[in-house]
Protein backbone atom coordinates (compact mmCIF):
# COMPACT_ATOMS: atom_id res chain seq x y z
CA UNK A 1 103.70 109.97 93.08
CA UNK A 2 103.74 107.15 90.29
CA UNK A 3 101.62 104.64 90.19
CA UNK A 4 103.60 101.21 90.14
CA UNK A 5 102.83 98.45 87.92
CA UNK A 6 100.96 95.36 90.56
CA UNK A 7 101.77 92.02 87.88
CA UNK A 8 105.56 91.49 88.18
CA UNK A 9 107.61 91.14 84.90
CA UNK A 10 110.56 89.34 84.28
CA UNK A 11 113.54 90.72 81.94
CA UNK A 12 111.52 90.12 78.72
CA UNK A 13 108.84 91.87 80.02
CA UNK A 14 106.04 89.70 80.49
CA UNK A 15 103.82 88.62 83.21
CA UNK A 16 104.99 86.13 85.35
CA UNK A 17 102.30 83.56 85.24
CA UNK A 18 103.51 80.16 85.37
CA UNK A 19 105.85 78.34 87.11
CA UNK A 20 108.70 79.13 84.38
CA UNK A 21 108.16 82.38 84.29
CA UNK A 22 108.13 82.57 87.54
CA UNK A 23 111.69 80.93 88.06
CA UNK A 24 113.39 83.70 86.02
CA UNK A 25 111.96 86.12 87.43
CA UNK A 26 113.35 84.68 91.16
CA UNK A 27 116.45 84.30 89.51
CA UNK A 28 116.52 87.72 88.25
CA UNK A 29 116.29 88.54 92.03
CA UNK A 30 119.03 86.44 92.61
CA UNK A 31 121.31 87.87 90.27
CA UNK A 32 121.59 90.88 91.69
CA UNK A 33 121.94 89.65 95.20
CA UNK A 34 125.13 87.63 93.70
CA UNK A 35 126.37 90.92 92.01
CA UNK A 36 126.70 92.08 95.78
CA UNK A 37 128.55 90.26 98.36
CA UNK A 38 125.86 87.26 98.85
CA UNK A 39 127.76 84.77 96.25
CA UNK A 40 126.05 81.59 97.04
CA UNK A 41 122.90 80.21 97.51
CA UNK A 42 123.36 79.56 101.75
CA UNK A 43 123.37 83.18 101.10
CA UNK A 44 120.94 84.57 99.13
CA UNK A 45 118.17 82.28 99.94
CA UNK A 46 117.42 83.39 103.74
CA UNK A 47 117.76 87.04 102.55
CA UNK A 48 115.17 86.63 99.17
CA UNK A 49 112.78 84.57 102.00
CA UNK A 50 112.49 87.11 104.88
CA UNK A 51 111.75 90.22 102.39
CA UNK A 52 109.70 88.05 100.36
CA UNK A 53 108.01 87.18 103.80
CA UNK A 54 107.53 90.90 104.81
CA UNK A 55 105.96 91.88 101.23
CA UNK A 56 103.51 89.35 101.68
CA UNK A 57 103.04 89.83 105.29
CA UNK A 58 102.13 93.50 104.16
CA UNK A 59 99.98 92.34 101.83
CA UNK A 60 97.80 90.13 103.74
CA UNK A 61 97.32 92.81 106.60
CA UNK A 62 96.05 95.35 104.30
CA UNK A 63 93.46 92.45 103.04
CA UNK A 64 92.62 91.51 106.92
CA UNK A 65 92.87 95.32 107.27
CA UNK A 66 90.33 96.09 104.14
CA UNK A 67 88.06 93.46 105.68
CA UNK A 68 87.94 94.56 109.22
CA UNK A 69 87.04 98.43 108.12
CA UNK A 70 84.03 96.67 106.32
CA UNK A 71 82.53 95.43 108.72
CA UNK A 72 83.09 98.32 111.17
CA UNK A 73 85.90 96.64 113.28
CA UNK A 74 89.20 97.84 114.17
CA UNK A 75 92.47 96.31 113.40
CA UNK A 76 96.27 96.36 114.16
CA UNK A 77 98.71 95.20 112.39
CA UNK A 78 101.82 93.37 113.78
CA UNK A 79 104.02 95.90 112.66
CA UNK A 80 103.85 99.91 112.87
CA UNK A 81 104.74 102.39 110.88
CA UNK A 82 107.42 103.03 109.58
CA UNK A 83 108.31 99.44 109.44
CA UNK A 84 105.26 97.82 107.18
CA UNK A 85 107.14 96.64 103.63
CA UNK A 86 104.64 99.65 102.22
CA UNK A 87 106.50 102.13 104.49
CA UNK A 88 110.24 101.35 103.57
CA UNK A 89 110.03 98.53 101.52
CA UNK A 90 107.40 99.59 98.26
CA UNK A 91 109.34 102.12 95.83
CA UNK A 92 106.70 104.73 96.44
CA UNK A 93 106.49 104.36 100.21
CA UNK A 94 106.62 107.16 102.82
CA UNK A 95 109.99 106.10 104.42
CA UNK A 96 111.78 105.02 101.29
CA UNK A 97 110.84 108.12 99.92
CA UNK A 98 112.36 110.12 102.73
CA UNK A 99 115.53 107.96 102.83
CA UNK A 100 115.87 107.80 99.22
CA UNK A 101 116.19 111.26 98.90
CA UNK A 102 118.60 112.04 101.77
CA UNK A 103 121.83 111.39 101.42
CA UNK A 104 123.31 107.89 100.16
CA UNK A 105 123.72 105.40 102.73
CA UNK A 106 120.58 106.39 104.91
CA UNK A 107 118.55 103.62 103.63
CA UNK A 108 121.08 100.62 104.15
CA UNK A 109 121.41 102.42 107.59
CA UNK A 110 117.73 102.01 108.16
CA UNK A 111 117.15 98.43 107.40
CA UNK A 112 120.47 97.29 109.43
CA UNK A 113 120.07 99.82 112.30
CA UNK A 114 116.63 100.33 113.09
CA UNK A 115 114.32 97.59 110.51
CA UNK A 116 116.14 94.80 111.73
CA UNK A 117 116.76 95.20 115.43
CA UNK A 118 112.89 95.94 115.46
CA UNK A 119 111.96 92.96 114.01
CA UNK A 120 113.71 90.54 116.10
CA UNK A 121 112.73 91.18 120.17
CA UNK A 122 108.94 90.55 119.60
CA UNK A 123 109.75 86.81 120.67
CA UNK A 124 110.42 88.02 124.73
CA UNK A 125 107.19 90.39 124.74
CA UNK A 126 103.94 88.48 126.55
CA UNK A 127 101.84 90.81 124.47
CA UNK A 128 103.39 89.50 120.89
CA UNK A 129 100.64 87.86 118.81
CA UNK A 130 101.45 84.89 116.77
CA UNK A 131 102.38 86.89 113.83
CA UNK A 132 105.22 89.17 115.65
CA UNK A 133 106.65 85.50 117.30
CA UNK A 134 107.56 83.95 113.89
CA UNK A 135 108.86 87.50 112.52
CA UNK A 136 111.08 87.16 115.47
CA UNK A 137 111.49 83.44 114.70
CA UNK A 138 112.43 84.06 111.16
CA UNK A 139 114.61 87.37 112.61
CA UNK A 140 116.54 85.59 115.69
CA UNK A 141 119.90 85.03 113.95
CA UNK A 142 119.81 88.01 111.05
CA UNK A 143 122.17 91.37 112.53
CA UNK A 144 122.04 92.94 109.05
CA UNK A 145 121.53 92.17 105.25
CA UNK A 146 123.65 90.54 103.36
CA UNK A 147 123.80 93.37 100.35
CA UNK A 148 126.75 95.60 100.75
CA UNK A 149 125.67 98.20 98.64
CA UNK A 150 122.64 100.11 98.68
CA UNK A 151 121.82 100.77 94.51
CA UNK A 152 121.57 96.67 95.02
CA UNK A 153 119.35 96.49 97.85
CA UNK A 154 116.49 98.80 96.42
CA UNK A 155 116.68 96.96 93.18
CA UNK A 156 116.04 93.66 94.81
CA UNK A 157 113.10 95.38 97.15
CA UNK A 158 111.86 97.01 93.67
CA UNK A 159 111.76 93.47 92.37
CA UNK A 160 110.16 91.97 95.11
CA UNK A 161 107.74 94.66 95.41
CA UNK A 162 106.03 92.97 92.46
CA UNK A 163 105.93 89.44 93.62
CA UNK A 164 102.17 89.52 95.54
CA UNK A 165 100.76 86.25 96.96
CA UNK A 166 98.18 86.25 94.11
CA UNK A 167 100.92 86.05 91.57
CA UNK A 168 103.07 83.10 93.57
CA UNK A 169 99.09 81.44 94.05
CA UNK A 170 98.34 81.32 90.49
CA UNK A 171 101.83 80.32 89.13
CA UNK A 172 101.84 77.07 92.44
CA UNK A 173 98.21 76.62 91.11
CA UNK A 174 99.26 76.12 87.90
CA UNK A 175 102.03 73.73 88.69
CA UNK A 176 99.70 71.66 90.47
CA UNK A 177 97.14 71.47 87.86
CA UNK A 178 99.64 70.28 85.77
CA UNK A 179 101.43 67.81 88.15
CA UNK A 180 97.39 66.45 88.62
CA UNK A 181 97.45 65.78 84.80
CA UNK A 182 100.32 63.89 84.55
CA UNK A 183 98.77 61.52 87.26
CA UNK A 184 95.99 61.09 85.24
């Protein structure tokens, strides 16, 4: 299994660390979503938001996760395997592994047939925590994504895979240390 590089980089190859950088690389993302059938923004938009919410969902969970084992507490996170972004959505994850190497199609298959329709009923369950109510929420009116073909899908998951909340942090901190110097 590879090891995958954590700081995202944008076509030229650097780290995105500031807001500009940081735009490209988004619109990298978005350029392949437009190469598919998603051709405008109404489009692409709600699809780049709920898988950038479920990488950083992830991400947080295994933080909250980290910090509960330290202390000797258990945890549970609001989704189960196999439908955690490090199950099918990272590019070395146990699922996407599996799927990628069956046969073409299996993957799309996944995230329209089974991903998506078990995202969206946690709204009607009285045992849904807060978290599972706005993945519902954000999943109440999405049957399927918007990419058509599969190739396009991963490359947009690979992509996003490298977006973490530290990087999208730093590069809102650093617009707003600049936006604070312009006041001054």
């Amino acid at each position: 299994m590879k090891k995958y590089q954590p700081m995202p980089k944008n076509n030229n190859g650097r780290t995105v660390t500031d807001q500009s950088s940081m735009n490209a690389y988004i619109k990298s993302v978005c350029d392949i979503m437009r190469r598919d059938r998603t051709k405008g923004a109404l489009e692409y938009i709600p699809e780049l938001t709920w898988m950038m919410f479920l990488r950083i969902l992830d991400e947080k969970e295994q933080e909250e996760e980290l910090k509960c084992q330290a202390v000797g507490k258990s945890f549970t996170p609001s989704l189960k395997e196999p439908y955690r972004w490090r199950d099918w959505g990272n590019p070395y994850g146990k699922k996407r592994v599996k799927l990628q190497n069956s046969k073409m199609g299996d993957f799309l298959d996944f995230v329209n047939n089974e991903l998506i329709p078990y995202l969206k009923p946690f709204q009607n369950k009285p045992s849904a925590n807060i978290k599972q109510k706005l993945i519902s929420q954000i999943f109440r009116n999405i049957n399927q994504t918007k990419l058509a073909s599969e190739t396009n899908l991963l490359d947009v998951l690979d992509k996003i895979d490298h977006l973490t909340s530290k990087n999208i942090d730093e590069t809102h901190q650093s617009r707003s240390r600049k936006s604070t110097k312009a006041c001054s």
